[in-house]
Protein backbone atom coordinates (compact mmCIF):
# COMPACT_ATOMS: atom_id res chain seq x y z
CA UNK A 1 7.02 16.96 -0.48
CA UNK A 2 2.93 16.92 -0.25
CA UNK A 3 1.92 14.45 -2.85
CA UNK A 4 -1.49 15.11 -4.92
CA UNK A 5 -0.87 12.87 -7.49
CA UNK A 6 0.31 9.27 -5.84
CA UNK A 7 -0.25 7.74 -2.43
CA UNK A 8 2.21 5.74 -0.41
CA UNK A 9 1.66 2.96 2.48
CA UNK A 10 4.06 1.01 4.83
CA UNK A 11 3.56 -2.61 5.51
CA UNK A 12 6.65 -3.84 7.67
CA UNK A 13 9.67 -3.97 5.34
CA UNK A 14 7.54 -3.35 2.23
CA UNK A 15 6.38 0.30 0.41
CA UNK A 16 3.21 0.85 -1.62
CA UNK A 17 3.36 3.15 -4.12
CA UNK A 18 -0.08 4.15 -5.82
CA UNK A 19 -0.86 6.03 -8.73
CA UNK A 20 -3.84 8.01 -7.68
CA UNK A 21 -5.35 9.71 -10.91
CA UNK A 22 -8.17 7.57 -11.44
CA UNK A 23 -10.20 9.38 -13.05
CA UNK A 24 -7.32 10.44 -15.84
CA UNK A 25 -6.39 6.97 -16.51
CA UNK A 26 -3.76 6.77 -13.49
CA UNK A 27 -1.52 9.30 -16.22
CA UNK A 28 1.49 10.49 -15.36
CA UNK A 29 1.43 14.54 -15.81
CA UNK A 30 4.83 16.40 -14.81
CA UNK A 31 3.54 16.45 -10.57
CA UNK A 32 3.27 12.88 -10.79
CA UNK A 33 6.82 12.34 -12.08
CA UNK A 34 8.17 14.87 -9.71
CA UNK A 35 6.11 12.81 -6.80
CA UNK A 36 6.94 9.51 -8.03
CA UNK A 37 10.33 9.97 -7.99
CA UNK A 38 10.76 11.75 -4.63
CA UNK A 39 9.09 8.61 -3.05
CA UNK A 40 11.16 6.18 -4.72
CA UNK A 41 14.60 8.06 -3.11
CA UNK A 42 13.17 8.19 -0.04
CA UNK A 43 12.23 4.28 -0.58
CA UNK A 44 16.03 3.98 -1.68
CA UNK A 45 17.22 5.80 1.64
CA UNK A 46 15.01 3.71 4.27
CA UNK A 47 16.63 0.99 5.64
CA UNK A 48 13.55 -0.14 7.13
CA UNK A 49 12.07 -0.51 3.91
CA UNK A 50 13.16 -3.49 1.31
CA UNK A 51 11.08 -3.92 -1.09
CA UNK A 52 8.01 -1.77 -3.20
CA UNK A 53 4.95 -2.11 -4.60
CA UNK A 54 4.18 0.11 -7.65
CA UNK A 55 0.45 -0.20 -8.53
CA UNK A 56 -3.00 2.26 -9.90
CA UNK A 57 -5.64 3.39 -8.00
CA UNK A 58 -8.97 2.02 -8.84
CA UNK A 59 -10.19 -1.33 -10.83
CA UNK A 60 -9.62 -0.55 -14.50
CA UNK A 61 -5.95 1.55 -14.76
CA UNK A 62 -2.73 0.78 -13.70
CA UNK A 63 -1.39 3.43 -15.78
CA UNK A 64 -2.16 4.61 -19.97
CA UNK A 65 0.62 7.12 -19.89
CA UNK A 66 1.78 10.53 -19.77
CA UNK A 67 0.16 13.53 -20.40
CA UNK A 68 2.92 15.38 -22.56
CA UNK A 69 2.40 19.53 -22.48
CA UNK A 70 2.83 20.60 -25.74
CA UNK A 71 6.52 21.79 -26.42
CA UNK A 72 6.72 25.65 -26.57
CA UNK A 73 10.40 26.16 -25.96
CA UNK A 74 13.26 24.35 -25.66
CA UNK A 75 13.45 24.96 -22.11
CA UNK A 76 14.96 21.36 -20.58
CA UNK A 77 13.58 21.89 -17.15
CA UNK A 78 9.78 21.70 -18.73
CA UNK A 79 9.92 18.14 -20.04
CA UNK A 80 7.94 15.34 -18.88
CA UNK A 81 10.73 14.13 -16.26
CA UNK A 82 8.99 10.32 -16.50
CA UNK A 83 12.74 9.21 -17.66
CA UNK A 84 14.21 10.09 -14.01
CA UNK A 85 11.81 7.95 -12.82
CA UNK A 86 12.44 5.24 -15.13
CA UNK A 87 16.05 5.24 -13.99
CA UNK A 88 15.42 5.62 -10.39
CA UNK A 89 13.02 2.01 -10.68
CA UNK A 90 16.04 0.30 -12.67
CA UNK A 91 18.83 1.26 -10.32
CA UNK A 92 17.18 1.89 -6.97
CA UNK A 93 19.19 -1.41 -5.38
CA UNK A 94 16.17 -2.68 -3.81
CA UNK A 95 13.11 -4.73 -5.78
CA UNK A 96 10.73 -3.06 -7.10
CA UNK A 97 7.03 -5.39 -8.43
CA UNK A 98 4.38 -3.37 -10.47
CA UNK A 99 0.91 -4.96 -9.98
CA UNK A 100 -1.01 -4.25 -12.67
CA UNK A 101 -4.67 -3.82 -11.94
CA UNK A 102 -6.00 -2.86 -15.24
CA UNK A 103 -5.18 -1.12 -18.68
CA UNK A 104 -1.35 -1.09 -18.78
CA UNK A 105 -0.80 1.41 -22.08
CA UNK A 106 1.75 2.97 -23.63
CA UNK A 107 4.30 4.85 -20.72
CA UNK A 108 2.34 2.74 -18.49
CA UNK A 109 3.13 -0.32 -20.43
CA UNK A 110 6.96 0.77 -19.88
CA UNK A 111 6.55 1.66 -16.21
CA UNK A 112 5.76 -1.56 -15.04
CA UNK A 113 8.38 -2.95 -18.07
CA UNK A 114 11.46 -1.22 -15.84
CA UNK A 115 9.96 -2.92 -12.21
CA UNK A 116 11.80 -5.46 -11.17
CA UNK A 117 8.99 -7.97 -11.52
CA UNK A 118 5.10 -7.71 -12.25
CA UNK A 119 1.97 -9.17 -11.11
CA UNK A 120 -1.23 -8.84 -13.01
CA UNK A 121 -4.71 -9.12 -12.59
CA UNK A 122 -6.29 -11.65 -14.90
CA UNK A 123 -8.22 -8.68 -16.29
CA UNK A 124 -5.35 -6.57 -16.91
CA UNK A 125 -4.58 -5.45 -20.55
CA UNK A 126 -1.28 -4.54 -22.25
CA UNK A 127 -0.94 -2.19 -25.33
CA UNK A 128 1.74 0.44 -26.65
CA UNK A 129 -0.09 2.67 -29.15
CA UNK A 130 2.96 5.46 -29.51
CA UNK A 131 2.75 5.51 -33.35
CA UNK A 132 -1.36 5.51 -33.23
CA UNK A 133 -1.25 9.10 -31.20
CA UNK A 134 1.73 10.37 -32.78
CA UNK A 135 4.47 9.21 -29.59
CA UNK A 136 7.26 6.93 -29.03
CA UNK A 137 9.33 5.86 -26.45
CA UNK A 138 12.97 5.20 -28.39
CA UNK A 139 15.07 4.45 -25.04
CA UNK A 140 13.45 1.86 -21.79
CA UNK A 141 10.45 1.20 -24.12
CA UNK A 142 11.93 -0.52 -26.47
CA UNK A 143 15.94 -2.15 -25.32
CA UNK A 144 13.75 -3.22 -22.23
CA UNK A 145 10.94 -4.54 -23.70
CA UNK A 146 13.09 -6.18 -26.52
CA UNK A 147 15.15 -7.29 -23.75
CA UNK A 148 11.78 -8.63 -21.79
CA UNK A 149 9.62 -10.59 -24.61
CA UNK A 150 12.04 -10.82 -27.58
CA UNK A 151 12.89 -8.24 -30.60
CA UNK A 152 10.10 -9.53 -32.73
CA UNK A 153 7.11 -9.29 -30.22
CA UNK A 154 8.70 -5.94 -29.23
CA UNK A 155 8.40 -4.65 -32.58
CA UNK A 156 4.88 -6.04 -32.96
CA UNK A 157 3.57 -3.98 -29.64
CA UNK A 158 5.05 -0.63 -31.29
CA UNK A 159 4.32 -1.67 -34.91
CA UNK A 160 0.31 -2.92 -35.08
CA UNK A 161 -0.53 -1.67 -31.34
CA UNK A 162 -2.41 -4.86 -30.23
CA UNK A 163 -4.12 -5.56 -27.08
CA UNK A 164 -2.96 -8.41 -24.87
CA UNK A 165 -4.38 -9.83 -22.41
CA UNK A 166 -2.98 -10.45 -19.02
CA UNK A 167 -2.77 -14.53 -19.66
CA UNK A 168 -1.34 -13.82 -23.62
CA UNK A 169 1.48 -11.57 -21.52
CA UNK A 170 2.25 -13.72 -19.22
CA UNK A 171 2.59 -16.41 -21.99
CA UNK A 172 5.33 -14.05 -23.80
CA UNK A 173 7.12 -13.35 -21.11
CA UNK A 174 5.78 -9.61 -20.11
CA UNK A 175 4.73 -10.93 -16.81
CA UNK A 176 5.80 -13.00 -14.07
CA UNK A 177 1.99 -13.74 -12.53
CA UNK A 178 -1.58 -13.87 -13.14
CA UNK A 179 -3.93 -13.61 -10.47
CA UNK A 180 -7.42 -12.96 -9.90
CA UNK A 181 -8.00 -9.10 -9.79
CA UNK A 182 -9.40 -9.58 -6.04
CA UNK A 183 -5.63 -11.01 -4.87
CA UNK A 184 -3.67 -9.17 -6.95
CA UNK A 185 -2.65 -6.17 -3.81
CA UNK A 186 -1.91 -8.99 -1.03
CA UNK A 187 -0.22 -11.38 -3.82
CA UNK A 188 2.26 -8.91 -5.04
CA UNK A 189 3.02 -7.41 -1.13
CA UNK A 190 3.10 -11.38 -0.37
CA UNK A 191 5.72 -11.87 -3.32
CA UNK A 192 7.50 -8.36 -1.95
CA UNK A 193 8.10 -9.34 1.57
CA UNK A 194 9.37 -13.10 0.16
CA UNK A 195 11.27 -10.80 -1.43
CA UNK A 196 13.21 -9.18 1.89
CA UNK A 197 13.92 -12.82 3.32
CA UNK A 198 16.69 -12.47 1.14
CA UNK A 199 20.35 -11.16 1.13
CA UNK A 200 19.53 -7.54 0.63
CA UNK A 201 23.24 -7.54 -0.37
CA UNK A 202 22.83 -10.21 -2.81
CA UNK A 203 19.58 -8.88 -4.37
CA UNK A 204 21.06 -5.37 -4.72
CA UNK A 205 23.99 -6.77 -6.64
CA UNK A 206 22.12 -8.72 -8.79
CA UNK A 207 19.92 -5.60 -9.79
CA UNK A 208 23.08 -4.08 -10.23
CA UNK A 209 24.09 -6.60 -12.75
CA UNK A 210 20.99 -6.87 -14.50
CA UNK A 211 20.85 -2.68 -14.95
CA UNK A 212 24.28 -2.24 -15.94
CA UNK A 213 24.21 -4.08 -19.49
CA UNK A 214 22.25 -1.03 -20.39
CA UNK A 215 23.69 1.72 -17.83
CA UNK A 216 27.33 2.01 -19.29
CA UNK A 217 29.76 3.77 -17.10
CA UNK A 218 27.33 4.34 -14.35
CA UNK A 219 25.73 0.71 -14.77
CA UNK A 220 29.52 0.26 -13.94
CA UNK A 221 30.12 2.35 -11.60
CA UNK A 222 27.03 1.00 -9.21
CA UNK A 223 28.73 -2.31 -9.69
CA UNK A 224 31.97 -0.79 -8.63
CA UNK A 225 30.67 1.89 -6.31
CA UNK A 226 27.87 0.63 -4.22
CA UNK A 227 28.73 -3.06 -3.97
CA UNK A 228 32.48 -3.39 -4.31
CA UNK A 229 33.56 -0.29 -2.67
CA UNK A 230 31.28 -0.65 -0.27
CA UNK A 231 32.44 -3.87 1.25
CA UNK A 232 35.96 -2.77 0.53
CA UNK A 233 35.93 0.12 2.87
CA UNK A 234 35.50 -2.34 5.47
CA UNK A 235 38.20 -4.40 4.88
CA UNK A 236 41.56 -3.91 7.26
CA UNK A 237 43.53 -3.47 4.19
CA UNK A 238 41.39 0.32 3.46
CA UNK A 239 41.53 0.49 6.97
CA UNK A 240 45.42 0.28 7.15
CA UNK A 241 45.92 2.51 4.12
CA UNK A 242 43.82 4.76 5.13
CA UNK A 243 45.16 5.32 9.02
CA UNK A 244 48.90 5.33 7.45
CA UNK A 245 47.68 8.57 5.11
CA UNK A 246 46.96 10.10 8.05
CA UNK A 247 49.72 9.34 10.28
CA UNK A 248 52.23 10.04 7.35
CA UNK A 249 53.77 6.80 7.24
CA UNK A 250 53.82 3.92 4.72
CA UNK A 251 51.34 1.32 4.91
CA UNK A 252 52.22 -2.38 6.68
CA UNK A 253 51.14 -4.49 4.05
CA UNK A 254 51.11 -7.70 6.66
CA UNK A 255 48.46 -6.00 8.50
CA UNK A 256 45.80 -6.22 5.49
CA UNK A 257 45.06 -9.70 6.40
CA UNK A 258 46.04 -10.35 9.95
């Protein structure tokens, strides 16, 4: 895929991802969803790369939202898909860090709610106004952000729409960080590649964890799938089971441990 609306840079182990609609307030429209979360599976599918960046282009925006078309049908395929990309962040096994570089607003306040882990600038500004411009967000935007800074805060953000500033988010748990605007790029790559010193195994099971309280059966199912079954298929005991399928014979039970 050609992408218009975000651009993407490799440093080492780590991804960049960059919102790139400056001039429209770094929105996500239906391309940039569609972009977004094309880069993030090829992100997931890169063994070279363990970690990403998610940030705006520009000084003032890190994101204000989406630009919803107005509904004409009831055609599925036409909705905003920002929700796919929501998921993708929250169960993509590898770390994801939003560094916020400005106004962080409404779907843009949740977009860097579902990373992994955010940075700000120390002029960054955080805001849902759903309910001033006749929107909500009834699903990530509000179990994660309750989950994040507390039910009470979470209903003040959505109820009286208040401006915060980067040091008042940081204070109320919204973000991990608060660095001068001038760091914030190399501070939150610095904290990503810290980041892929890790167990890649270990990190991707603890995202696993984290995502599945609110995933249900597929929360469970990563748990199950892409960490246990994983590790299990290389275990002499699948190995044995599996060979004696194929040979037609019954399994030697002493061989799944010798």
């Amino acid at each position: 895929m050609t992408y218009n609306d975000i651009l993407t840079t490799i440093d080492g182990p780590v991804l960049t991802i960059t919102l790139n609609r400056p001039d429209a307030g770094n929105k996500f429209r239906h391309q940039t969803c569609l972009e977004l979360f094309d880069a993030l599976q090829k992100f997931r599918l890169d063994p070279q790369l363990r970690a990403a960046v998610l940030t705006g282009a520009g000084e003032k925006f890190f994101c204000i939202g989406g630009e919803h078309d107005p509904v004409t049908s009831l055609d599925q395929s036409q909705v905003l898909p920002i929700i796919d990309v929501y998921q993708a962040i929250d169960t993509i096994p590898k770390p994801i860090i939003a560094a916020v570089n400005g106004f962080a607003v409404g779907g843009g306040n949740v977009l860097h709610t579902v990373c992994d882990l955010t940075i700000a600038a120390d002029n960054a500004v955080f805001r849902q106004v759903g309910p001033m411009v006749g929107s909500f967000d009834a699903g990530y935007g509000s179990w994660y952000l309750e989950d994040t800074i507390g039910r009470k805060r979470a209903k003040e953000m959505w109820y009286l729409n208040k401006k915060y500033t980067a040091e008042q988010a940081r204070e109320m748990g919204l973000v991990n960080e608060v660095v001068p605007a001038g760091e914030l790029q190399a501070r939150a790559v610095e904290v990503a590649r810290e980041i892929t010193t890790r167990s890649p195994l270990a990190i991707g099971g603890m995202k696993g964890a984290f995502s599945a309280r609110h995933n249900g059966v597929s929360g469970q199912a990563r748990m199950a799938h892409d960490q246990q079954l994983t590790l299990y298929l290389q275990t002499r005991e699948a190995h044995e089971v599996s060979a004696a399928f194929g040979e037609r014979r019954q399994p030697k039970p002493e061989s799944f441990w010798s």
